[in-house]
C-alpha atoms as a PDB file:
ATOM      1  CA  UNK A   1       0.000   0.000   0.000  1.00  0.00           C
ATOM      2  CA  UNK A   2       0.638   3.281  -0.204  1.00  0.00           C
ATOM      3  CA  UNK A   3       0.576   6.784   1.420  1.00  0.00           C
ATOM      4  CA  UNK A   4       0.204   9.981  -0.077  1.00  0.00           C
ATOM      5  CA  UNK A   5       0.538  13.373   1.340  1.00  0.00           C
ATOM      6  CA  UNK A   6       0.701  16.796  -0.331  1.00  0.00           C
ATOM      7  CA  UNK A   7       3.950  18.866   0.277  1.00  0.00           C
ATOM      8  CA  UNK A   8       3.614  22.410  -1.210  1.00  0.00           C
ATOM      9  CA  UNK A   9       3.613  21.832  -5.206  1.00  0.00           C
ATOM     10  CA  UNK A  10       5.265  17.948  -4.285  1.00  0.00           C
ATOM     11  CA  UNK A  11       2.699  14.502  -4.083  1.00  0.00           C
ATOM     12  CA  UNK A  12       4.573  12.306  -1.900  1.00  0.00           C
ATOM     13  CA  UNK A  13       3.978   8.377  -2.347  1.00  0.00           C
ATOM     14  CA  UNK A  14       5.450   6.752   0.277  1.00  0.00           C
ATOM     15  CA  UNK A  15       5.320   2.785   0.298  1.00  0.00           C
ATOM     16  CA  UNK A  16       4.525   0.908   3.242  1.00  0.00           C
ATOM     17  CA  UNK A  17       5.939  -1.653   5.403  1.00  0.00           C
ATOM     18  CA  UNK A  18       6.936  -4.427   3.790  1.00  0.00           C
ATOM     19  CA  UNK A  19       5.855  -3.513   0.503  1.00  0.00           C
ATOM     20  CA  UNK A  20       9.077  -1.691   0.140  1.00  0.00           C
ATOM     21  CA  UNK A  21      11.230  -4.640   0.073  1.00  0.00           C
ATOM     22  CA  UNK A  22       8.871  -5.643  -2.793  1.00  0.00           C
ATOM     23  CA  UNK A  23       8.938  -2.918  -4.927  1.00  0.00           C
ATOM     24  CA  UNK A  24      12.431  -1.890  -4.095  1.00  0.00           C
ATOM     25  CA  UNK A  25      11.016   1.374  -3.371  1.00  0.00           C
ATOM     26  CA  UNK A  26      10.665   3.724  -0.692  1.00  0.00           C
ATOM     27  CA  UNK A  27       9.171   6.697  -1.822  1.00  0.00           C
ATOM     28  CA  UNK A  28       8.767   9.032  -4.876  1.00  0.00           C
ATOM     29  CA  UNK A  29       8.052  12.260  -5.239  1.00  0.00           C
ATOM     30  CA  UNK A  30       6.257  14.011  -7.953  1.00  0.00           C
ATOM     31  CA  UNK A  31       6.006  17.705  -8.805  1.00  0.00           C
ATOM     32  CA  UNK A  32       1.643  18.314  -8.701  1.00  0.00           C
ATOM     33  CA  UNK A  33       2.066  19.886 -12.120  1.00  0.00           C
ATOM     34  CA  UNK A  34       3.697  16.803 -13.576  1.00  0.00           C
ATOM     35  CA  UNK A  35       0.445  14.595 -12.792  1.00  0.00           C
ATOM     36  CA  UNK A  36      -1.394  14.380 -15.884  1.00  0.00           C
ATOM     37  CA  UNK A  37      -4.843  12.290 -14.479  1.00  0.00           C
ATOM     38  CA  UNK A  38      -5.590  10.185 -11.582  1.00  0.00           C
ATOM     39  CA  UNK A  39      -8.115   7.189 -12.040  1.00  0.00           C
ATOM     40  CA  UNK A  40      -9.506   4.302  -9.828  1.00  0.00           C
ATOM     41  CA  UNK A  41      -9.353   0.878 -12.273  1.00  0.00           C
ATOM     42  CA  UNK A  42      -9.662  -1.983 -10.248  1.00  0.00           C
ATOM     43  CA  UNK A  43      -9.034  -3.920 -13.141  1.00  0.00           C
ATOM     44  CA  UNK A  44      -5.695  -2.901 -14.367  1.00  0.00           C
ATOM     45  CA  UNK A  45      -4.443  -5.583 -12.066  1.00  0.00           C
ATOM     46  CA  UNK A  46      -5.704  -8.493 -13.781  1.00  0.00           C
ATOM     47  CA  UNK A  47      -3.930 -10.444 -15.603  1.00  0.00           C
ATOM     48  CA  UNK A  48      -0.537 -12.300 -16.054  1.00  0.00           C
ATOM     49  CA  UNK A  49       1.787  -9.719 -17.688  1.00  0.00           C
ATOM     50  CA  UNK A  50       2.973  -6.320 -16.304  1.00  0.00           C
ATOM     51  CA  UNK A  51       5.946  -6.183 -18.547  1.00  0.00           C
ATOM     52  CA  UNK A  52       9.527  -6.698 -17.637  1.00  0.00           C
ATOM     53  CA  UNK A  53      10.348  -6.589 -14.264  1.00  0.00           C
ATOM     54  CA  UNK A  54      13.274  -3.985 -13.281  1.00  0.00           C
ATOM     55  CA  UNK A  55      13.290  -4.679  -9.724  1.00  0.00           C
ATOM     56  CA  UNK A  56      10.124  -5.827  -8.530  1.00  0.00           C
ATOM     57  CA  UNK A  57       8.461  -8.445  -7.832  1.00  0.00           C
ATOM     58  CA  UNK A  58       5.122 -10.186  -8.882  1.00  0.00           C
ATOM     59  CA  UNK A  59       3.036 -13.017  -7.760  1.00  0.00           C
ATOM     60  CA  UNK A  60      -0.267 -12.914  -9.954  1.00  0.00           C
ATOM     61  CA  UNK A  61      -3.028 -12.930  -8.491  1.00  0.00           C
ATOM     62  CA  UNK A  62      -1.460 -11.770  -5.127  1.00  0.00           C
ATOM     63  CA  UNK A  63       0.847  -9.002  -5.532  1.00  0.00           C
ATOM     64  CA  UNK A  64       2.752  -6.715  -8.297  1.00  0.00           C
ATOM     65  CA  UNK A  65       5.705  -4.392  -6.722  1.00  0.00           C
ATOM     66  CA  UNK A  66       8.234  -2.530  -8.170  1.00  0.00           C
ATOM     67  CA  UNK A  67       9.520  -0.760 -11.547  1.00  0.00           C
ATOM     68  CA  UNK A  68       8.218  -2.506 -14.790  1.00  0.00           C
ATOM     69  CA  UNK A  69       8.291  -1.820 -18.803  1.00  0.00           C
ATOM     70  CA  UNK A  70       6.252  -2.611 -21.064  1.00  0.00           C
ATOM     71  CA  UNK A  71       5.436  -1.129 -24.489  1.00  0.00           C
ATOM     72  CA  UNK A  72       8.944   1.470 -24.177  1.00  0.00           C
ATOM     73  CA  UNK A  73       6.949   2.686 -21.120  1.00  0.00           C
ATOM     74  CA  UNK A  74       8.251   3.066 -17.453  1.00  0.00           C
ATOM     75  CA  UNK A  75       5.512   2.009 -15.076  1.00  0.00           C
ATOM     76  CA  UNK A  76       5.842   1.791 -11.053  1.00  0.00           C
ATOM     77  CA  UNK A  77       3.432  -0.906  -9.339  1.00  0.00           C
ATOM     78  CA  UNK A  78       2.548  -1.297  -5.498  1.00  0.00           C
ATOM     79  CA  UNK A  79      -1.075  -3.142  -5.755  1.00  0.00           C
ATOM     80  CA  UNK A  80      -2.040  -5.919  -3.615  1.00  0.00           C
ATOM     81  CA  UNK A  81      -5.340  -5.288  -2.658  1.00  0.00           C
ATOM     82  CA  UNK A  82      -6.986  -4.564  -6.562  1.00  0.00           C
ATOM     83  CA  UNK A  83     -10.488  -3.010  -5.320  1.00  0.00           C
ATOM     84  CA  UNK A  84      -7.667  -0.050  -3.702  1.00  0.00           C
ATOM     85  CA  UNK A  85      -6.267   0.590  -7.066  1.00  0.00           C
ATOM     86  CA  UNK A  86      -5.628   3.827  -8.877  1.00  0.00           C
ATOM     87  CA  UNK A  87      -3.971   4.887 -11.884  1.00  0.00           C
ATOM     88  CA  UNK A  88      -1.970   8.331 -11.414  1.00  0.00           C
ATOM     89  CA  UNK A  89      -0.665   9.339 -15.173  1.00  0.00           C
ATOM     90  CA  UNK A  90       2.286  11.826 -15.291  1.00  0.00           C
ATOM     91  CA  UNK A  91       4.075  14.227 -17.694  1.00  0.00           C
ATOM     92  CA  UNK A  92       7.831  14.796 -17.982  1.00  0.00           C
ATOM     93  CA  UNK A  93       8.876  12.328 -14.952  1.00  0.00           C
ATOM     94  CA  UNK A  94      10.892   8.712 -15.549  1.00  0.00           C
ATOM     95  CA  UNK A  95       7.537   6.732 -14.546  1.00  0.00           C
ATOM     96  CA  UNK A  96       4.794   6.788 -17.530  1.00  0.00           C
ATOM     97  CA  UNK A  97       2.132   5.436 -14.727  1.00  0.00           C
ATOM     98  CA  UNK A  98       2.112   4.833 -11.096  1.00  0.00           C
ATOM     99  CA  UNK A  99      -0.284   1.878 -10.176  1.00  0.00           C
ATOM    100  CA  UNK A 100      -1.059   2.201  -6.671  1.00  0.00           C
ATOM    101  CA  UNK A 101      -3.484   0.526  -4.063  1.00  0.00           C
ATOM    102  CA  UNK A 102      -4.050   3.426  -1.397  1.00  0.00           C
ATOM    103  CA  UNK A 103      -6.601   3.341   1.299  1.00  0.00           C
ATOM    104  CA  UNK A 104      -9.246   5.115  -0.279  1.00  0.00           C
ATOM    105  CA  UNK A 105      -9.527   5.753  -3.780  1.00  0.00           C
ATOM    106  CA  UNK A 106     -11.934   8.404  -4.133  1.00  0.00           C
ATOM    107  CA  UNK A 107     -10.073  10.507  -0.963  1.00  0.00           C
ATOM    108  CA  UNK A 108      -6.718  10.447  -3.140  1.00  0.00           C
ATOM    109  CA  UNK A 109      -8.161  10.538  -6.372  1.00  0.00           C
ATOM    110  CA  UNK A 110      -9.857  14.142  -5.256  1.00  0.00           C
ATOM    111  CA  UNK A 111      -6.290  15.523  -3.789  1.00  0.00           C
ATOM    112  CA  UNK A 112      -4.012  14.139  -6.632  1.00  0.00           C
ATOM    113  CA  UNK A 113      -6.542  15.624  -9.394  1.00  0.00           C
ATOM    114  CA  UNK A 114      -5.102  18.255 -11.839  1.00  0.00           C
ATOM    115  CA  UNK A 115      -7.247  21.315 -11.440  1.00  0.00           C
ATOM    116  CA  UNK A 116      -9.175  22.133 -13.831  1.00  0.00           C
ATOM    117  CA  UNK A 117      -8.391  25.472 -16.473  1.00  0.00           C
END
Protein backbone atom coordinates (compact mmCIF):
# COMPACT_ATOMS: atom_id res chain seq x y z
CA UNK A 1 0.00 0.00 0.00
CA UNK A 2 0.64 3.28 -0.20
CA UNK A 3 0.58 6.78 1.42
CA UNK A 4 0.20 9.98 -0.08
CA UNK A 5 0.54 13.37 1.34
CA UNK A 6 0.70 16.80 -0.33
CA UNK A 7 3.95 18.87 0.28
CA UNK A 8 3.61 22.41 -1.21
CA UNK A 9 3.61 21.83 -5.21
CA UNK A 10 5.27 17.95 -4.29
CA UNK A 11 2.70 14.50 -4.08
CA UNK A 12 4.57 12.31 -1.90
CA UNK A 13 3.98 8.38 -2.35
CA UNK A 14 5.45 6.75 0.28
CA UNK A 15 5.32 2.78 0.30
CA UNK A 16 4.52 0.91 3.24
CA UNK A 17 5.94 -1.65 5.40
CA UNK A 18 6.94 -4.43 3.79
CA UNK A 19 5.85 -3.51 0.50
CA UNK A 20 9.08 -1.69 0.14
CA UNK A 21 11.23 -4.64 0.07
CA UNK A 22 8.87 -5.64 -2.79
CA UNK A 23 8.94 -2.92 -4.93
CA UNK A 24 12.43 -1.89 -4.09
CA UNK A 25 11.02 1.37 -3.37
CA UNK A 26 10.66 3.72 -0.69
CA UNK A 27 9.17 6.70 -1.82
CA UNK A 28 8.77 9.03 -4.88
CA UNK A 29 8.05 12.26 -5.24
CA UNK A 30 6.26 14.01 -7.95
CA UNK A 31 6.01 17.70 -8.80
CA UNK A 32 1.64 18.31 -8.70
CA UNK A 33 2.07 19.89 -12.12
CA UNK A 34 3.70 16.80 -13.58
CA UNK A 35 0.44 14.60 -12.79
CA UNK A 36 -1.39 14.38 -15.88
CA UNK A 37 -4.84 12.29 -14.48
CA UNK A 38 -5.59 10.19 -11.58
CA UNK A 39 -8.12 7.19 -12.04
CA UNK A 40 -9.51 4.30 -9.83
CA UNK A 41 -9.35 0.88 -12.27
CA UNK A 42 -9.66 -1.98 -10.25
CA UNK A 43 -9.03 -3.92 -13.14
CA UNK A 44 -5.70 -2.90 -14.37
CA UNK A 45 -4.44 -5.58 -12.07
CA UNK A 46 -5.70 -8.49 -13.78
CA UNK A 47 -3.93 -10.44 -15.60
CA UNK A 48 -0.54 -12.30 -16.05
CA UNK A 49 1.79 -9.72 -17.69
CA UNK A 50 2.97 -6.32 -16.30
CA UNK A 51 5.95 -6.18 -18.55
CA UNK A 52 9.53 -6.70 -17.64
CA UNK A 53 10.35 -6.59 -14.26
CA UNK A 54 13.27 -3.99 -13.28
CA UNK A 55 13.29 -4.68 -9.72
CA UNK A 56 10.12 -5.83 -8.53
CA UNK A 57 8.46 -8.44 -7.83
CA UNK A 58 5.12 -10.19 -8.88
CA UNK A 59 3.04 -13.02 -7.76
CA UNK A 60 -0.27 -12.91 -9.95
CA UNK A 61 -3.03 -12.93 -8.49
CA UNK A 62 -1.46 -11.77 -5.13
CA UNK A 63 0.85 -9.00 -5.53
CA UNK A 64 2.75 -6.72 -8.30
CA UNK A 65 5.71 -4.39 -6.72
CA UNK A 66 8.23 -2.53 -8.17
CA UNK A 67 9.52 -0.76 -11.55
CA UNK A 68 8.22 -2.51 -14.79
CA UNK A 69 8.29 -1.82 -18.80
CA UNK A 70 6.25 -2.61 -21.06
CA UNK A 71 5.44 -1.13 -24.49
CA UNK A 72 8.94 1.47 -24.18
CA UNK A 73 6.95 2.69 -21.12
CA UNK A 74 8.25 3.07 -17.45
CA UNK A 75 5.51 2.01 -15.08
CA UNK A 76 5.84 1.79 -11.05
CA UNK A 77 3.43 -0.91 -9.34
CA UNK A 78 2.55 -1.30 -5.50
CA UNK A 79 -1.07 -3.14 -5.76
CA UNK A 80 -2.04 -5.92 -3.62
CA UNK A 81 -5.34 -5.29 -2.66
CA UNK A 82 -6.99 -4.56 -6.56
CA UNK A 83 -10.49 -3.01 -5.32
CA UNK A 84 -7.67 -0.05 -3.70
CA UNK A 85 -6.27 0.59 -7.07
CA UNK A 86 -5.63 3.83 -8.88
CA UNK A 87 -3.97 4.89 -11.88
CA UNK A 88 -1.97 8.33 -11.41
CA UNK A 89 -0.66 9.34 -15.17
CA UNK A 90 2.29 11.83 -15.29
CA UNK A 91 4.08 14.23 -17.69
CA UNK A 92 7.83 14.80 -17.98
CA UNK A 93 8.88 12.33 -14.95
CA UNK A 94 10.89 8.71 -15.55
CA UNK A 95 7.54 6.73 -14.55
CA UNK A 96 4.79 6.79 -17.53
CA UNK A 97 2.13 5.44 -14.73
CA UNK A 98 2.11 4.83 -11.10
CA UNK A 99 -0.28 1.88 -10.18
CA UNK A 100 -1.06 2.20 -6.67
CA UNK A 101 -3.48 0.53 -4.06
CA UNK A 102 -4.05 3.43 -1.40
CA UNK A 103 -6.60 3.34 1.30
CA UNK A 104 -9.25 5.12 -0.28
CA UNK A 105 -9.53 5.75 -3.78
CA UNK A 106 -11.93 8.40 -4.13
CA UNK A 107 -10.07 10.51 -0.96
CA UNK A 108 -6.72 10.45 -3.14
CA UNK A 109 -8.16 10.54 -6.37
CA UNK A 110 -9.86 14.14 -5.26
CA UNK A 111 -6.29 15.52 -3.79
CA UNK A 112 -4.01 14.14 -6.63
CA UNK A 113 -6.54 15.62 -9.39
CA UNK A 114 -5.10 18.26 -11.84
CA UNK A 115 -7.25 21.31 -11.44
CA UNK A 116 -9.18 22.13 -13.83
CA UNK A 117 -8.39 25.47 -16.47
Amino acid sequence: MVRVSIQGDQAIFEVQGLHKLWAFKSRLKIPRGHIKSVRADPDVATGLWKGFRMPGTHLPGILVAGTFFKGGKRFFWDVRNRQNTIVVALDDEPYHQLIIEVEDPAAEIARLRPPVG
